[in-house]
N, C-alpha and C. Protein backbone atom coordinates (compact mmCIF):
# COMPACT_ATOMS: atom_id res chain seq x y z
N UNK A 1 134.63 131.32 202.92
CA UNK A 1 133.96 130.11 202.44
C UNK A 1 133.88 129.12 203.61
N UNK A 2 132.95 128.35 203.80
CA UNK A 2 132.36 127.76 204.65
C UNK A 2 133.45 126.26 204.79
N UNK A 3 133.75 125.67 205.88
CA UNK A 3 134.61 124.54 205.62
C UNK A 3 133.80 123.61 205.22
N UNK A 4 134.03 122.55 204.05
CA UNK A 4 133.60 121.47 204.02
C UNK A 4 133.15 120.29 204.58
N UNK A 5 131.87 119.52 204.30
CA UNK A 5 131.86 119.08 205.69
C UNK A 5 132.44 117.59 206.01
N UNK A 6 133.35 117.35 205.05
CA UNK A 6 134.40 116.54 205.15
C UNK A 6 135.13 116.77 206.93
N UNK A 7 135.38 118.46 206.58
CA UNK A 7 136.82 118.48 207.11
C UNK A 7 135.78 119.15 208.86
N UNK A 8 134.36 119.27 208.97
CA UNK A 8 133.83 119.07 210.53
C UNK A 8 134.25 118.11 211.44
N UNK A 9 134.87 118.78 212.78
CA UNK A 9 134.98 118.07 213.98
C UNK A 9 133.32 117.02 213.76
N UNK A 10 134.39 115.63 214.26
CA UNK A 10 133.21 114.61 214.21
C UNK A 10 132.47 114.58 215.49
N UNK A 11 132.72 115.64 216.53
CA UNK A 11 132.38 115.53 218.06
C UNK A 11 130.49 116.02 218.16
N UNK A 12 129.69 115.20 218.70
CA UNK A 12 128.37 115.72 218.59
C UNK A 12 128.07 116.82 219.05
N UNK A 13 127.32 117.91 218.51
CA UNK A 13 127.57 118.92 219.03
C UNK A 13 126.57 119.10 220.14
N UNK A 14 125.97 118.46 220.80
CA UNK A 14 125.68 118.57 222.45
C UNK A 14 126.62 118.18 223.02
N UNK A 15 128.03 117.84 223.11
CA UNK A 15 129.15 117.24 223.69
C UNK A 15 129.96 118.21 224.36
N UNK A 16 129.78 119.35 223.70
CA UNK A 16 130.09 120.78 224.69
C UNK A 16 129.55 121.88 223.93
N UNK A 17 130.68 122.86 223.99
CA UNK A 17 130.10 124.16 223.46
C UNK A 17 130.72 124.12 222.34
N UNK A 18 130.23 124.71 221.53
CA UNK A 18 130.80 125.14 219.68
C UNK A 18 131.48 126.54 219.89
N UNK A 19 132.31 126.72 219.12
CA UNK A 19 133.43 127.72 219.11
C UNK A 19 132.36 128.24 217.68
N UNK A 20 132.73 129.89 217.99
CA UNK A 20 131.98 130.08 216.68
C UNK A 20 132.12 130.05 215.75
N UNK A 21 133.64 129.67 215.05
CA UNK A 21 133.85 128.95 214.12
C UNK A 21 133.02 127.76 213.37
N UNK A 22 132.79 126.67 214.57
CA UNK A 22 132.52 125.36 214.47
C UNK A 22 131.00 125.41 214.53
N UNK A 23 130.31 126.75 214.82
CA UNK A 23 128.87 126.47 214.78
C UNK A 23 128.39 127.09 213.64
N UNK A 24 129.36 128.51 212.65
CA UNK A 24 129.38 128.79 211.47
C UNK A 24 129.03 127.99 210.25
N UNK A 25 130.14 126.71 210.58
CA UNK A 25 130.47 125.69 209.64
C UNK A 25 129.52 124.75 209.67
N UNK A 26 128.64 124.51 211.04
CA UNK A 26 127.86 123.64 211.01
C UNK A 26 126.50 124.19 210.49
N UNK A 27 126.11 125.09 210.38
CA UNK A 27 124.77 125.69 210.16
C UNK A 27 124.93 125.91 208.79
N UNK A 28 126.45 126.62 208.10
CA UNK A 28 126.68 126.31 206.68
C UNK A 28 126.13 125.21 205.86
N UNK A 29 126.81 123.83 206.65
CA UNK A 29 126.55 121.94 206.10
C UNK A 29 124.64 122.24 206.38
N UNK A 30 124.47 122.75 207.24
CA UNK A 30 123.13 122.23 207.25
C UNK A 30 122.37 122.94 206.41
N UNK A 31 122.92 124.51 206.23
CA UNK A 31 122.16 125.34 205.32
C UNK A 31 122.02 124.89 204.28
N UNK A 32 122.99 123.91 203.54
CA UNK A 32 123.07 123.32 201.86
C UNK A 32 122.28 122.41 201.97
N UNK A 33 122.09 121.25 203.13
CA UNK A 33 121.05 120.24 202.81
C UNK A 33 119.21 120.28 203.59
N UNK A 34 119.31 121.68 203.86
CA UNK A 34 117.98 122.21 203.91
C UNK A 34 116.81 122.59 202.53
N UNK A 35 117.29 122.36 201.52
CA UNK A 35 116.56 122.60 200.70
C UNK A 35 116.28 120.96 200.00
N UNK A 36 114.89 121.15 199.58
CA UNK A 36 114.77 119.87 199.11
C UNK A 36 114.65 119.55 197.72
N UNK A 37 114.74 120.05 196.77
CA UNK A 37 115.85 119.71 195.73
C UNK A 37 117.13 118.93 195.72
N UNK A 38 118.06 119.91 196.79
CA UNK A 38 119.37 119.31 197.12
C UNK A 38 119.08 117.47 197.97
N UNK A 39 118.01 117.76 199.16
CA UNK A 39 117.67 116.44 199.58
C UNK A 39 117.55 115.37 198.26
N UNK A 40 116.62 115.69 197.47
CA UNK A 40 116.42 114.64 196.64
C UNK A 40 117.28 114.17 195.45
N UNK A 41 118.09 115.15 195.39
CA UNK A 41 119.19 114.99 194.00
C UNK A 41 120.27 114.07 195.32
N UNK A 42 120.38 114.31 196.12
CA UNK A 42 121.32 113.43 197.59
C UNK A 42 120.83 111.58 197.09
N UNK A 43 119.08 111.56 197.44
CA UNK A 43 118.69 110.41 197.22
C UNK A 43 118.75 109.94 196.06
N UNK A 44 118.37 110.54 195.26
CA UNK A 44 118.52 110.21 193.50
C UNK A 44 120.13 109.47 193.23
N UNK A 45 121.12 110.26 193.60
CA UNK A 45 122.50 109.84 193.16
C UNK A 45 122.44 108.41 194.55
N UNK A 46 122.45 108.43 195.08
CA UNK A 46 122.63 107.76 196.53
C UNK A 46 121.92 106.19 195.72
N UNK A 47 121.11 105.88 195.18
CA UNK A 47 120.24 105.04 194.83
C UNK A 47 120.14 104.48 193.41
N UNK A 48 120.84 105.81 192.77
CA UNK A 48 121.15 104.65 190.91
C UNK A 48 122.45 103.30 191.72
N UNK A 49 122.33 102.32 190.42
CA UNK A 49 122.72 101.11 190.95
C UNK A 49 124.12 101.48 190.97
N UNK A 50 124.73 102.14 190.00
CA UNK A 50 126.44 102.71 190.21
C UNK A 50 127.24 103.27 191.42
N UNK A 51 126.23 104.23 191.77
CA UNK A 51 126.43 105.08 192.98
C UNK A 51 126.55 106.21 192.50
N UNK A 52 126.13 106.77 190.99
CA UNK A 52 126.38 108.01 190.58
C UNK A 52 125.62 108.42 189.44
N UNK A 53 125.42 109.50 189.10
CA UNK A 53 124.49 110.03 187.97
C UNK A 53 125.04 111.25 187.58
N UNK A 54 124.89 111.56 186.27
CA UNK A 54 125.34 112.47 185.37
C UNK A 54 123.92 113.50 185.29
N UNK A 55 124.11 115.17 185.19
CA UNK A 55 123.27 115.52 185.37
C UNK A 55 122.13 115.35 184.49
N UNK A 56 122.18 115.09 183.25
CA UNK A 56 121.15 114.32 182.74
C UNK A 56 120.33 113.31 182.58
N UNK A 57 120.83 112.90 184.10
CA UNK A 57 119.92 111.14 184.63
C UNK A 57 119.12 111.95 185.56
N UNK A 58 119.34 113.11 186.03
CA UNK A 58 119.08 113.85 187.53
C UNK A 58 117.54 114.49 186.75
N UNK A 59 117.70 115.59 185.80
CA UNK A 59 116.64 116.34 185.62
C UNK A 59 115.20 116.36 185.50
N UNK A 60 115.14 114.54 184.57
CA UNK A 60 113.59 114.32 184.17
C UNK A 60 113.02 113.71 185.96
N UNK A 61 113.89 112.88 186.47
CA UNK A 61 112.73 112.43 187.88
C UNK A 61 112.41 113.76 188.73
N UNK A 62 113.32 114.98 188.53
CA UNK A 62 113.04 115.89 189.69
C UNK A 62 111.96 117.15 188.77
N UNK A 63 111.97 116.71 187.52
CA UNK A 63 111.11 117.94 186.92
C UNK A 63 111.71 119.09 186.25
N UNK A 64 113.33 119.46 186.58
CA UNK A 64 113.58 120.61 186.53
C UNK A 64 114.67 120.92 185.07
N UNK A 65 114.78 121.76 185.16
CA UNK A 65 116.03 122.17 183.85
C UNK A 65 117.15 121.76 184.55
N UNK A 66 118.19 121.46 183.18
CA UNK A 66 119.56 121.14 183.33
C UNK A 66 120.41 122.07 183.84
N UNK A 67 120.39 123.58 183.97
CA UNK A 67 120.51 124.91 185.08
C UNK A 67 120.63 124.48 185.89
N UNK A 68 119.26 124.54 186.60
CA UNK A 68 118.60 124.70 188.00
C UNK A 68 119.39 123.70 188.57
N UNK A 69 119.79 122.41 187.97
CA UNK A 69 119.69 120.83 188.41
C UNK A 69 121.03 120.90 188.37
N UNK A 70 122.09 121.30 187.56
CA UNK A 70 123.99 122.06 187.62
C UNK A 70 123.60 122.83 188.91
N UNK A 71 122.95 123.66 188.98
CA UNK A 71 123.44 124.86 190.34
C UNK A 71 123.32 124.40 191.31
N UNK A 72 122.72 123.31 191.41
CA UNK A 72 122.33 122.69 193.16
C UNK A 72 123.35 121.35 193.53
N UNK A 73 123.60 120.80 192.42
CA UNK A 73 125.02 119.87 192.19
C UNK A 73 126.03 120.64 192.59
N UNK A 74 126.17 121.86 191.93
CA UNK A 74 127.27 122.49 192.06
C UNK A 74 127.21 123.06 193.96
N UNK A 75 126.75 123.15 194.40
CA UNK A 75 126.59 123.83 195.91
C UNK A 75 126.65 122.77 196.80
N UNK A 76 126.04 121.50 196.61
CA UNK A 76 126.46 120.33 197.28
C UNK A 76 127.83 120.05 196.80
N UNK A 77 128.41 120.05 195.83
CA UNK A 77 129.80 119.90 195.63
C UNK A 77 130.71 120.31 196.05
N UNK A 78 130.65 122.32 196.21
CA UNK A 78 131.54 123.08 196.81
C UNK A 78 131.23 122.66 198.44
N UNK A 79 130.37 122.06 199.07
CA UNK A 79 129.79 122.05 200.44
C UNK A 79 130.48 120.96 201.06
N UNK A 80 130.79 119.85 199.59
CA UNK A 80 131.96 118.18 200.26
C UNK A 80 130.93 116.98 200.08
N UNK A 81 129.41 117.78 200.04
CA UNK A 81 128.46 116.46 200.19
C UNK A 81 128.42 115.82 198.82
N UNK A 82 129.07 115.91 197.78
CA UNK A 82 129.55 115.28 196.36
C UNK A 82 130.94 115.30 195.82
N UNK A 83 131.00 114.12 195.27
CA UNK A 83 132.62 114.46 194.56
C UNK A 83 131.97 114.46 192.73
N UNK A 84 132.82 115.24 191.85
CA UNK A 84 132.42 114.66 190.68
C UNK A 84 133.81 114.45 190.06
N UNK A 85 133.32 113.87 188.52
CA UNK A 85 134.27 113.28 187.60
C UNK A 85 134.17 113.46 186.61
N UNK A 86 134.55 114.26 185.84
CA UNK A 86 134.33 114.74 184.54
C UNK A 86 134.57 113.07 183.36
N UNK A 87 133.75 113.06 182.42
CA UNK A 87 134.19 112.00 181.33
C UNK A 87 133.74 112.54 179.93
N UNK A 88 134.56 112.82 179.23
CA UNK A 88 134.23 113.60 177.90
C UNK A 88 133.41 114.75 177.93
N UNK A 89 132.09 114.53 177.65
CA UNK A 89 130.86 116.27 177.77
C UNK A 89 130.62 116.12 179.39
N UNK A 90 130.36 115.23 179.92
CA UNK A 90 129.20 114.63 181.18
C UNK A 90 129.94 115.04 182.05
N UNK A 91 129.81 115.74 183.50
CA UNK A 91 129.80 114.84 184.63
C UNK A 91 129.30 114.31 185.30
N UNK A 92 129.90 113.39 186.27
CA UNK A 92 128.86 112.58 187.08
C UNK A 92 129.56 112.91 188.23
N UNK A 93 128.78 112.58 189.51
CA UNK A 93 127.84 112.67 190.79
C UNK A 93 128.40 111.69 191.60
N UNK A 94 128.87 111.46 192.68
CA UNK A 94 128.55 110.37 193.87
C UNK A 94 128.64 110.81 195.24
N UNK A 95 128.07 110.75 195.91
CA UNK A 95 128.33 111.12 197.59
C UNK A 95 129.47 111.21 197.86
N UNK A 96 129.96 111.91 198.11
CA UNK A 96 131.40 112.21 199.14
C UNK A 96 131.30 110.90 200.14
N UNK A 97 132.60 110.42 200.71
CA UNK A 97 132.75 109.13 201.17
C UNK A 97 132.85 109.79 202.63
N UNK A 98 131.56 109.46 203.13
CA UNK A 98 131.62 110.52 205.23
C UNK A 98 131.21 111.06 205.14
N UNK A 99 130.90 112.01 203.70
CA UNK A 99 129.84 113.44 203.97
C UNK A 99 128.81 113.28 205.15
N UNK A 100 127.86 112.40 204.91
CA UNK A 100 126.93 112.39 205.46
C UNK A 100 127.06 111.69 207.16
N UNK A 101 128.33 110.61 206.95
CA UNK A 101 128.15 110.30 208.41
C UNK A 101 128.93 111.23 209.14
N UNK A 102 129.80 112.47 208.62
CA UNK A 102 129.93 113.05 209.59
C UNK A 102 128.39 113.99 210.10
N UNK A 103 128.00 114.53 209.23
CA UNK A 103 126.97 114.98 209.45
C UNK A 103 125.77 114.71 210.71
N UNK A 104 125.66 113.45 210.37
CA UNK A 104 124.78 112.87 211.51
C UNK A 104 125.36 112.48 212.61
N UNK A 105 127.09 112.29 212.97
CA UNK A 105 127.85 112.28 213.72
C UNK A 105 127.65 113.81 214.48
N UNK A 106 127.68 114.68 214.33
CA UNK A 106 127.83 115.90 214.47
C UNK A 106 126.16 116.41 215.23
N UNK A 107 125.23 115.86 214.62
CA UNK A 107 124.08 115.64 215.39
C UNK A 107 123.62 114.85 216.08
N UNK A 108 123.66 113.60 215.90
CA UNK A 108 123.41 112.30 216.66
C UNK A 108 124.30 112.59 218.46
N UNK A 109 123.69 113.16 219.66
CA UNK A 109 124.38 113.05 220.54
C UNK A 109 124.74 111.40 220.95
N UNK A 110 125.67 111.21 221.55
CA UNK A 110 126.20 110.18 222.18
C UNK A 110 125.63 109.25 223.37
N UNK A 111 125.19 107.99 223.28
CA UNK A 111 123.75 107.64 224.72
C UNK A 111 124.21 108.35 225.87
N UNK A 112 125.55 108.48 225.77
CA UNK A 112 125.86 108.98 227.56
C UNK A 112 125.33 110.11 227.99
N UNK A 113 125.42 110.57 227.08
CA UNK A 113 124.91 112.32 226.92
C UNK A 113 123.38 112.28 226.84
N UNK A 114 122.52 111.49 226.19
CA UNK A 114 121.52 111.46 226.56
C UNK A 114 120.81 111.03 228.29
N UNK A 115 121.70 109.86 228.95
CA UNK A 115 120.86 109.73 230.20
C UNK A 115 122.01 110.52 231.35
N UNK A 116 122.58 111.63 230.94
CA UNK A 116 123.27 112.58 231.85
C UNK A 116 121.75 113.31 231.92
């Protein structure tokens, strides 16, 4: 199983070489937020006024069944880019706290590294 991308070295990866471990894990994080479903269920939760949505706030703006719209929650979840919280039937949704800035940490090279 792919490491979470919580737990990715925050080092940009033009900063040296990736161990193939660390380039596994990174193409993993990126493989989950390559699909755009997953992108937009990211923005959808990212943007209710709470900071979170239950999958039945998710289904009618994206079009899709309550399935389809669980299985892609569920893969950003196992991936770190969501935490959820169960409350009686529901759960709900919020960004993992860093998911994403490690992410763009991890791509974003460093200026130095750019005018080397």
């Amino acid at each position: 199983m792919p490491t979470p991308i919580s737990e990715l070295c925050c080092s940009p990866v033009l900063a040296g070489p990736l161990t193939h471990e660390a380039a596994d894990d990174l193409a993993a994080a990126l493989k989950v937020v390559a699909d755009s479903t997953r992108l937009r269920l990211l923005g959808l939760i990212r943007t209710q006024p709470s900071g979170e949505a239950c999958t039945c706030d998710l289904t009618e703006p994206l079009g899709l069944t309550q399935p389809t719209v669980t299985h892609h929650l569920k893969v950003l979840f196992e991936a770190g880019f969501l935490e959820r919280e169960r409350r009686g039937r529901q759960t709900y949704y919020r960004i993992a706290t860093g998911s994403m800035a490690v992410l763009c940490q991890a791509l974003d090279p460093s200026p130095e590294l750019l005018s080397s």
